[in-house]
PDB file of N, CA and C in Angstrom:
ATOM      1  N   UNK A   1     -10.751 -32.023 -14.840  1.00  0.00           N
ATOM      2  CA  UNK A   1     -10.594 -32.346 -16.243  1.00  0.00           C
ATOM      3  C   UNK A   1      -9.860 -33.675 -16.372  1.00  0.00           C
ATOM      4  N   UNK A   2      -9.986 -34.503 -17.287  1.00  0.00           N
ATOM      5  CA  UNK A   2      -9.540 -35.689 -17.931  1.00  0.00           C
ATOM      6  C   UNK A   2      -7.952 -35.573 -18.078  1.00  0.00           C
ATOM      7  N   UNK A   3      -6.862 -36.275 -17.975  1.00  0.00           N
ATOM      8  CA  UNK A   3      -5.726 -36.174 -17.904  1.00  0.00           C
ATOM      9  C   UNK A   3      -5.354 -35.661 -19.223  1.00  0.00           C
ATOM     10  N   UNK A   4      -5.764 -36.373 -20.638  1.00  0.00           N
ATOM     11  CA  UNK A   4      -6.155 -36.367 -21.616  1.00  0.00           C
ATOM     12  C   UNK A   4      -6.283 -34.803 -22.511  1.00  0.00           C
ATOM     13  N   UNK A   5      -7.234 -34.472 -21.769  1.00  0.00           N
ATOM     14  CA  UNK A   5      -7.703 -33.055 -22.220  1.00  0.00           C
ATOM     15  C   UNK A   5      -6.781 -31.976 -21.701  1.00  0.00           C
ATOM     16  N   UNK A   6      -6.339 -32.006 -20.655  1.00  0.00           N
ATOM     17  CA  UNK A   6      -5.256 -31.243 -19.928  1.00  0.00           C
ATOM     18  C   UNK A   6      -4.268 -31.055 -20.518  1.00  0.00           C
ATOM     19  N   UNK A   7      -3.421 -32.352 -21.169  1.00  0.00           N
ATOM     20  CA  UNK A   7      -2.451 -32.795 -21.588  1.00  0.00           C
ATOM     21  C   UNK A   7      -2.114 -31.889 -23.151  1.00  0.00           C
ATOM     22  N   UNK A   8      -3.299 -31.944 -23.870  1.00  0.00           N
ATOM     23  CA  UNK A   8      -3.770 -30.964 -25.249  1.00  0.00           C
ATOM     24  C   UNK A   8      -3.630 -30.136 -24.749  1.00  0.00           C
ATOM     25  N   UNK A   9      -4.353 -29.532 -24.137  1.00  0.00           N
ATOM     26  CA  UNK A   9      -4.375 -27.939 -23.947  1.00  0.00           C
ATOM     27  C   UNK A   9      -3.452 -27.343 -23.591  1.00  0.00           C
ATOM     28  N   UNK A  10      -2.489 -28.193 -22.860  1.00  0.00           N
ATOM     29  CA  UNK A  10      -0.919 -27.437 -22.728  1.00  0.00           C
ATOM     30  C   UNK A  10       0.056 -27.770 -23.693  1.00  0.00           C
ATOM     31  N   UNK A  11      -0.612 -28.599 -24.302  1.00  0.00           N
ATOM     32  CA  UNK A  11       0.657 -29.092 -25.267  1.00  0.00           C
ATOM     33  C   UNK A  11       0.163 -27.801 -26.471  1.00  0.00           C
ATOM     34  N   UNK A  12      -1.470 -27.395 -26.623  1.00  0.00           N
ATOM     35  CA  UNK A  12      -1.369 -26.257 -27.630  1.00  0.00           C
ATOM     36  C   UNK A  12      -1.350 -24.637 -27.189  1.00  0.00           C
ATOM     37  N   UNK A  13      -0.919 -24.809 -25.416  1.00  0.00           N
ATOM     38  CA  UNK A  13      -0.160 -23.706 -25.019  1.00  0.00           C
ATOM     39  C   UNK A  13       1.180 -23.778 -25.377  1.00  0.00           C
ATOM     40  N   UNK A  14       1.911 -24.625 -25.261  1.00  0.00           N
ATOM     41  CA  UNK A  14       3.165 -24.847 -25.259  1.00  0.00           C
ATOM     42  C   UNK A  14       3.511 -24.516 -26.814  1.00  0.00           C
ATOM     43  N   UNK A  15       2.871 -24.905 -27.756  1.00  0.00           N
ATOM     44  CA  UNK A  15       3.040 -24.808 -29.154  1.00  0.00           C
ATOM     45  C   UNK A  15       3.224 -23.485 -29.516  1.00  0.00           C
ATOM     46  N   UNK A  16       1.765 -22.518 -29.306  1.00  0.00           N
ATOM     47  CA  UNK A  16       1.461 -21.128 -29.127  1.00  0.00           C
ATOM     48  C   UNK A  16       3.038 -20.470 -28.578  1.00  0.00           C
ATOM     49  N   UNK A  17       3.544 -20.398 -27.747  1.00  0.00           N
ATOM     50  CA  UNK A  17       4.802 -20.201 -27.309  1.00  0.00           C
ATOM     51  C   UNK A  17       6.372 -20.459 -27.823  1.00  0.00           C
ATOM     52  N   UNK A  18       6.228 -21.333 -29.279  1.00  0.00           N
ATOM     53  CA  UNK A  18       7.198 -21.320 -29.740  1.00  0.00           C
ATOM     54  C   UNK A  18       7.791 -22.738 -28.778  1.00  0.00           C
ATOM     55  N   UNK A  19       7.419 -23.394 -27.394  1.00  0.00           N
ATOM     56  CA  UNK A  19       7.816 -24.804 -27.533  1.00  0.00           C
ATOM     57  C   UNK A  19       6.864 -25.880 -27.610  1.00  0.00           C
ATOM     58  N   UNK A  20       7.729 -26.883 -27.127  1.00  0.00           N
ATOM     59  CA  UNK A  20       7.077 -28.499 -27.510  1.00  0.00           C
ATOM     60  C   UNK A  20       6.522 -29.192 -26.077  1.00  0.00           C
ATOM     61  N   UNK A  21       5.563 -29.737 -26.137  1.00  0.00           N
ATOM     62  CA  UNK A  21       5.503 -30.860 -24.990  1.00  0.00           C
ATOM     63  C   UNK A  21       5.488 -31.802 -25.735  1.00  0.00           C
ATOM     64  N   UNK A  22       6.420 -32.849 -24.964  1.00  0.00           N
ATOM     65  CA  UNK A  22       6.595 -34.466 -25.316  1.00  0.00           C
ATOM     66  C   UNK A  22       6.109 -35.451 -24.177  1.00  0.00           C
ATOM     67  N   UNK A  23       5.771 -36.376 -24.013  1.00  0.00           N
ATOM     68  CA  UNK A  23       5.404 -37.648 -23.343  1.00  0.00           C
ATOM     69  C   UNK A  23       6.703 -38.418 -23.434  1.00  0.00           C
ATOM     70  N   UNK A  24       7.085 -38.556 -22.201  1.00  0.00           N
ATOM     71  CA  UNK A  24       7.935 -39.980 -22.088  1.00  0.00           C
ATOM     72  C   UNK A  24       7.674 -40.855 -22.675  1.00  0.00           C
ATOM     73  N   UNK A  25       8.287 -42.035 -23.416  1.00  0.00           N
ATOM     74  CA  UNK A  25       7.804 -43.082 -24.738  1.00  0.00           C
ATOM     75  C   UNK A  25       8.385 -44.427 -23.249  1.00  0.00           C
ATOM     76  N   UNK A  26       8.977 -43.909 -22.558  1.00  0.00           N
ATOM     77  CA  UNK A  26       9.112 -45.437 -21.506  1.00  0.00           C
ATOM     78  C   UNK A  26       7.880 -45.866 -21.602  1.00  0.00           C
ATOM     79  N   UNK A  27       7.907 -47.717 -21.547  1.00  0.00           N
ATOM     80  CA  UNK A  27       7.168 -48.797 -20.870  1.00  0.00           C
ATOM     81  C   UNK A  27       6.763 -49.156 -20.205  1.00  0.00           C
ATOM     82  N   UNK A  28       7.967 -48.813 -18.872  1.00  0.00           N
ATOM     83  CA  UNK A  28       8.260 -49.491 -17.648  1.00  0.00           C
ATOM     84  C   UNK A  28       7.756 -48.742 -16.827  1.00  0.00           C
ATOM     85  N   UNK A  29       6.799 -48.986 -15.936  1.00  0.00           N
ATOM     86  CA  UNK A  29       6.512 -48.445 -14.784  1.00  0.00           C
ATOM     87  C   UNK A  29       7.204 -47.964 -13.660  1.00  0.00           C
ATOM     88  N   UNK A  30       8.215 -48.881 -13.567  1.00  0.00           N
ATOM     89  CA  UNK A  30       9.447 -49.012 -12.419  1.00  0.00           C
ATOM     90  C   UNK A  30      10.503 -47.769 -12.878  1.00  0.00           C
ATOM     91  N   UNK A  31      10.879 -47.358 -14.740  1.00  0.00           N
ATOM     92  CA  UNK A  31      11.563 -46.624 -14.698  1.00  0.00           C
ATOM     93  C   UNK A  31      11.300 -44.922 -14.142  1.00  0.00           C
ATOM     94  N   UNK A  32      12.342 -43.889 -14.046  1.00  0.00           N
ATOM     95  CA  UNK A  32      12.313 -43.034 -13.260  1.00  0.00           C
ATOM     96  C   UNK A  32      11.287 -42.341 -13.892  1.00  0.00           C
ATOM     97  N   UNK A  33      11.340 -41.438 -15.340  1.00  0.00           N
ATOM     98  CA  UNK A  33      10.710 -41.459 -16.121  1.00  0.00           C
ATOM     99  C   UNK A  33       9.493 -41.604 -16.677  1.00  0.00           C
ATOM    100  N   UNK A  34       9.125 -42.627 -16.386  1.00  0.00           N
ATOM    101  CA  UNK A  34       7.779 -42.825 -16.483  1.00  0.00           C
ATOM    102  C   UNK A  34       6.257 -42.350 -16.411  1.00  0.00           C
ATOM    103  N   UNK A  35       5.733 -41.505 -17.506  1.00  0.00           N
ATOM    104  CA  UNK A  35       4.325 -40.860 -17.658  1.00  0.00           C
ATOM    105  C   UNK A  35       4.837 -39.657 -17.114  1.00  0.00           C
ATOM    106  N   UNK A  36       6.260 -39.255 -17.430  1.00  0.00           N
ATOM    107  CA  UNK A  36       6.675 -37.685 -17.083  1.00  0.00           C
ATOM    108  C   UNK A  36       6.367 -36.946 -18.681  1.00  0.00           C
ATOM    109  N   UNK A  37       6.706 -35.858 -18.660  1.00  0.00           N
ATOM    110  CA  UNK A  37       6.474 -35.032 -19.285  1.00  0.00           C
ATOM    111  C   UNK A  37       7.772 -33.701 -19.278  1.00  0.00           C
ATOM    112  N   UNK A  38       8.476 -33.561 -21.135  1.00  0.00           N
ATOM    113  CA  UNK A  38       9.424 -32.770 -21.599  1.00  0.00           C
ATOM    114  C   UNK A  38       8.749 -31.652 -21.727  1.00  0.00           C
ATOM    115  N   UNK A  39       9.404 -30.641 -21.540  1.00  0.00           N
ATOM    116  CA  UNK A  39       8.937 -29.220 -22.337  1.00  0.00           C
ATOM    117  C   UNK A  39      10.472 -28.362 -23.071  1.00  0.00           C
ATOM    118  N   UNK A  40      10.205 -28.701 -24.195  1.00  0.00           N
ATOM    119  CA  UNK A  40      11.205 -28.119 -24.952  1.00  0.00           C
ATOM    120  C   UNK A  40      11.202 -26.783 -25.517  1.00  0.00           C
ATOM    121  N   UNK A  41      12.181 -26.097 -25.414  1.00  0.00           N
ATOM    122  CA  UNK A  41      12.020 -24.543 -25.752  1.00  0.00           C
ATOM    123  C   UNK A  41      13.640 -24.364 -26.649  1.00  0.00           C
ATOM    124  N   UNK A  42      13.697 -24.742 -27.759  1.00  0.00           N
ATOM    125  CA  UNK A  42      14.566 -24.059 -28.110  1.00  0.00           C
ATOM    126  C   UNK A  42      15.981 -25.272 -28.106  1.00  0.00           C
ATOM    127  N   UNK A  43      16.730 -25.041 -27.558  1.00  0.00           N
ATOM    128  CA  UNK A  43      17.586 -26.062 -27.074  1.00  0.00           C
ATOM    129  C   UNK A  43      18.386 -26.581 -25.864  1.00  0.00           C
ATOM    130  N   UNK A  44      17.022 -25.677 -24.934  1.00  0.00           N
ATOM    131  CA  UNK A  44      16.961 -26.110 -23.590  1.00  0.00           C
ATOM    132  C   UNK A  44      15.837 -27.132 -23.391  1.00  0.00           C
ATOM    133  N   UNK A  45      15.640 -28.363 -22.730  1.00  0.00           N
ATOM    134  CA  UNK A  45      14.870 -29.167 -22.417  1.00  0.00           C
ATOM    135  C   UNK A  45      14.680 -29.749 -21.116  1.00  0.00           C
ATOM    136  N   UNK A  46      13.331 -29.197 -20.495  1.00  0.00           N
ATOM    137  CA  UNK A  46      12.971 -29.020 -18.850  1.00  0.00           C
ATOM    138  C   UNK A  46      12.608 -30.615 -18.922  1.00  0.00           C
ATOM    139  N   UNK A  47      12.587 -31.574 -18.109  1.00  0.00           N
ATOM    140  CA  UNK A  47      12.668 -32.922 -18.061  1.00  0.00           C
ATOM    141  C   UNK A  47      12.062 -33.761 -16.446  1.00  0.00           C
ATOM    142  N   UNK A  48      10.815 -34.804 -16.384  1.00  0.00           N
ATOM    143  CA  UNK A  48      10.609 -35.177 -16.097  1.00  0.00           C
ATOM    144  C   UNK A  48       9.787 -34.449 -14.987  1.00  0.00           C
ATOM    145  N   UNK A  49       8.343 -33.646 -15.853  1.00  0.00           N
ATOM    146  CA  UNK A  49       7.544 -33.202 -14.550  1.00  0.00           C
ATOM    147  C   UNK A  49       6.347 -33.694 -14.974  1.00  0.00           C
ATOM    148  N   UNK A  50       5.330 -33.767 -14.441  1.00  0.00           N
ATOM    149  CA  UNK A  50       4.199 -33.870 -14.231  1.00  0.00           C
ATOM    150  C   UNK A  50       2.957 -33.218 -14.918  1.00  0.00           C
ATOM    151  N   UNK A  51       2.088 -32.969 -15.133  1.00  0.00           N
ATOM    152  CA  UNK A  51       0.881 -32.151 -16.100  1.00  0.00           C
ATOM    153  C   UNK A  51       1.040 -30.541 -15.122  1.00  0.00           C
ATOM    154  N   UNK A  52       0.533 -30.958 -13.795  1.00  0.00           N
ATOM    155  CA  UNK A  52       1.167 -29.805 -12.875  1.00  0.00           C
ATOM    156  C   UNK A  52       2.462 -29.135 -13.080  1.00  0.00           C
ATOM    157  N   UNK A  53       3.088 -29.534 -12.670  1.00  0.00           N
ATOM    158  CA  UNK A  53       4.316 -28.770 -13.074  1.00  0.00           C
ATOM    159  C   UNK A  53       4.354 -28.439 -14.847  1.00  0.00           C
ATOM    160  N   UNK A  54       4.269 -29.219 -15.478  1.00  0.00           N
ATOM    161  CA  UNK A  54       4.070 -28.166 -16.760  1.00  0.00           C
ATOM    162  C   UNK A  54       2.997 -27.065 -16.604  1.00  0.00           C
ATOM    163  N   UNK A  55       2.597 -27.186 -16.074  1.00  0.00           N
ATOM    164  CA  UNK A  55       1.225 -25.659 -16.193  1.00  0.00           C
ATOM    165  C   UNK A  55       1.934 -24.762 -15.618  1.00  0.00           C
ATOM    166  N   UNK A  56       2.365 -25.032 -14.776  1.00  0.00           N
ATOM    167  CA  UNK A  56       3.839 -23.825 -13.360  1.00  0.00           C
ATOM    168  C   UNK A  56       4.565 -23.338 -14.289  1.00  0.00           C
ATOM    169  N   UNK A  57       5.206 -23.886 -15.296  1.00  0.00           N
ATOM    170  CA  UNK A  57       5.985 -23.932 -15.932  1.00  0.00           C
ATOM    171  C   UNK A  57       5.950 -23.048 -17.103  1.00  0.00           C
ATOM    172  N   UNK A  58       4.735 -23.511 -17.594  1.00  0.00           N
ATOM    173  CA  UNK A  58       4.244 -22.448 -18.764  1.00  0.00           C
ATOM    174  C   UNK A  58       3.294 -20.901 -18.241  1.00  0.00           C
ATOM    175  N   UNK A  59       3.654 -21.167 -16.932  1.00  0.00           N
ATOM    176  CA  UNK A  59       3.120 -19.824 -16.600  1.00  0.00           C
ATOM    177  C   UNK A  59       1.571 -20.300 -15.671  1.00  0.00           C
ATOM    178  N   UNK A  60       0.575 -21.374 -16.027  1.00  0.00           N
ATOM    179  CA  UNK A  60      -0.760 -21.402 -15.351  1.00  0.00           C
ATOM    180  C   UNK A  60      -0.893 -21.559 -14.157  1.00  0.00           C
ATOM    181  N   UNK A  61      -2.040 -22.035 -14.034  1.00  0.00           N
ATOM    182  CA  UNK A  61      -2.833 -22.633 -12.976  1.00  0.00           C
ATOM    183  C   UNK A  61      -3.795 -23.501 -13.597  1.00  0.00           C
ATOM    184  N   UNK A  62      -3.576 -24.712 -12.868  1.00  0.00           N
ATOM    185  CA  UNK A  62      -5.110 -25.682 -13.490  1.00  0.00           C
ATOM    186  C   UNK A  62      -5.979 -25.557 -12.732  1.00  0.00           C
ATOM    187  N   UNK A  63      -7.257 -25.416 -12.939  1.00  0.00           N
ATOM    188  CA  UNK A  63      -8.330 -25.558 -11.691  1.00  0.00           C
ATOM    189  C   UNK A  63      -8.396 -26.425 -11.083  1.00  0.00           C
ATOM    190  N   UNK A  64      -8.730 -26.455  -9.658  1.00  0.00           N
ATOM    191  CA  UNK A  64      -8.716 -27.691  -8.846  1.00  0.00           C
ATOM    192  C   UNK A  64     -10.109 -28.827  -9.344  1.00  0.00           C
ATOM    193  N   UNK A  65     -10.155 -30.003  -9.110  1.00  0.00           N
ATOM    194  CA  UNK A  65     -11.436 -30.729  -9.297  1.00  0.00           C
ATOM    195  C   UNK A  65     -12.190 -30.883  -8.274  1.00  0.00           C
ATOM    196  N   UNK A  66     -13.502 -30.822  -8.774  1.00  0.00           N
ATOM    197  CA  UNK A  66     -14.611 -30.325  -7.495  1.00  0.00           C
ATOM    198  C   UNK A  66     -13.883 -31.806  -6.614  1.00  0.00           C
ATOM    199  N   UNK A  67     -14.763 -31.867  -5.461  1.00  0.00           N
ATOM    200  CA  UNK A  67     -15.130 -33.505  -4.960  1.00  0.00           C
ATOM    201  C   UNK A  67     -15.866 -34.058  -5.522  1.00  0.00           C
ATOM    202  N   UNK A  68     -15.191 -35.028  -5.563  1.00  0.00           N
ATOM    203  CA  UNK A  68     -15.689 -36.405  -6.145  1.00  0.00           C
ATOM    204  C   UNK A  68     -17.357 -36.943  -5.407  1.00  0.00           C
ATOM    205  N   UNK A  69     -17.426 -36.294  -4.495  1.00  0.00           N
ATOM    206  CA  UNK A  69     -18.806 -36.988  -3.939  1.00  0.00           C
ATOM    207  C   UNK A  69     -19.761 -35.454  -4.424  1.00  0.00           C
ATOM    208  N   UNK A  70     -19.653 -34.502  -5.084  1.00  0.00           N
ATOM    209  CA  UNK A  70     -20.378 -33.281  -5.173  1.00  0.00           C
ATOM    210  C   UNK A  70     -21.825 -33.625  -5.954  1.00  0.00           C
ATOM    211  N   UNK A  71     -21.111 -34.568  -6.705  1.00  0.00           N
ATOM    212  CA  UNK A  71     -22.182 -34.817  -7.711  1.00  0.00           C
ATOM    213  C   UNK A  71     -23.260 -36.174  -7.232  1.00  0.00           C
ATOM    214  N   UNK A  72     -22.943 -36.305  -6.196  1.00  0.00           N
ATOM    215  CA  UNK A  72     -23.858 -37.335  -5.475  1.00  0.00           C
ATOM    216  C   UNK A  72     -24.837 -36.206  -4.691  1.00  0.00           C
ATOM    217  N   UNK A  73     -25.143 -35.362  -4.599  1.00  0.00           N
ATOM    218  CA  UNK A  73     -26.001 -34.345  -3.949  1.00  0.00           C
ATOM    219  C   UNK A  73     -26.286 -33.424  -4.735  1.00  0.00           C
ATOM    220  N   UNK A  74     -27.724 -33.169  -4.736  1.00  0.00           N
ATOM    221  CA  UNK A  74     -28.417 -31.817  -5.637  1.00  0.00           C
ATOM    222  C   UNK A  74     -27.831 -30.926  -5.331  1.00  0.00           C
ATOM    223  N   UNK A  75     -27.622 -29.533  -6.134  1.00  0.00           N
ATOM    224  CA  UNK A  75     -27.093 -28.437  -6.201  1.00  0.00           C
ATOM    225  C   UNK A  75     -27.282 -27.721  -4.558  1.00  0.00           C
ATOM    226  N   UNK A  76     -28.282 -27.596  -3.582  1.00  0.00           N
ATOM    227  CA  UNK A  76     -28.516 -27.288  -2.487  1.00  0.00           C
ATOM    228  C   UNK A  76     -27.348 -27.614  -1.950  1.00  0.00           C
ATOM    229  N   UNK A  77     -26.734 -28.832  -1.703  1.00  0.00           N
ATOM    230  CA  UNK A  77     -25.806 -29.601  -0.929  1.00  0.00           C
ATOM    231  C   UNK A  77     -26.340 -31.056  -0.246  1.00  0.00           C
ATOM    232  N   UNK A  78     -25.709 -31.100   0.529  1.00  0.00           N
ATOM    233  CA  UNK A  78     -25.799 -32.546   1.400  1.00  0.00           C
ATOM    234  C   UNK A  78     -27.012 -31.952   2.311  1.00  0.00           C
ATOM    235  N   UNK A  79     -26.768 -30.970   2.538  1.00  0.00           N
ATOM    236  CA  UNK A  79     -28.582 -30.798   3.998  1.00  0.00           C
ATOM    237  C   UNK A  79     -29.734 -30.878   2.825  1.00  0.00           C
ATOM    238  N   UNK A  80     -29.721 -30.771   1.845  1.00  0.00           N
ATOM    239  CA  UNK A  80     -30.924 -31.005   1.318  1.00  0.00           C
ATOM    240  C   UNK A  80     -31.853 -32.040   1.461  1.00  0.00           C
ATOM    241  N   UNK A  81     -33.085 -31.945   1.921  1.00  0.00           N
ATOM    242  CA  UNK A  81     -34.317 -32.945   2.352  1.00  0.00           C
ATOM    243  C   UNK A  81     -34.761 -33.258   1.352  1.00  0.00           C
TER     244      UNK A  81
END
């Protein structure tokens, strides 16, 4: 899935649950911060994880993504003639 789409869908798990997901608003690439991800519950606030770790977090699992070369071969596989 798209980082994008992931990102929604936990943020309207997270909602469903009574908390918040936020996006880091940093700029800077270099800072620590950066393209992390809050999950707020209340007036505890879990700080600086990843799309992964928010899914751990809220309880999921994300599905893994096929390979990237899967879709270069018909449904048979790679031995296909």
């Amino acid at each position: 899935m798209k980082q994008k789409v992931v990102e929604n869908y936990l943020r309207r798990v997270a909602e469903r649950r009574g908390q918040r997901l936020v996006k880091s608003r940093r700029r800077d690439p270099f800072a620590l911060d950066y393209g992390k991800y809050t999950v707020i519950a209340g007036a505890v606030a879990v700080e600086g994880m990843n799309l992964v770790e928010v899914a751990e977090f809220l309880g999921l699992k994300l599905k893994e993504e096929k390979h990237a070369d899967a879709r270069l071969y018909p449904k048979c596989g790679p031995s296909c003639s």
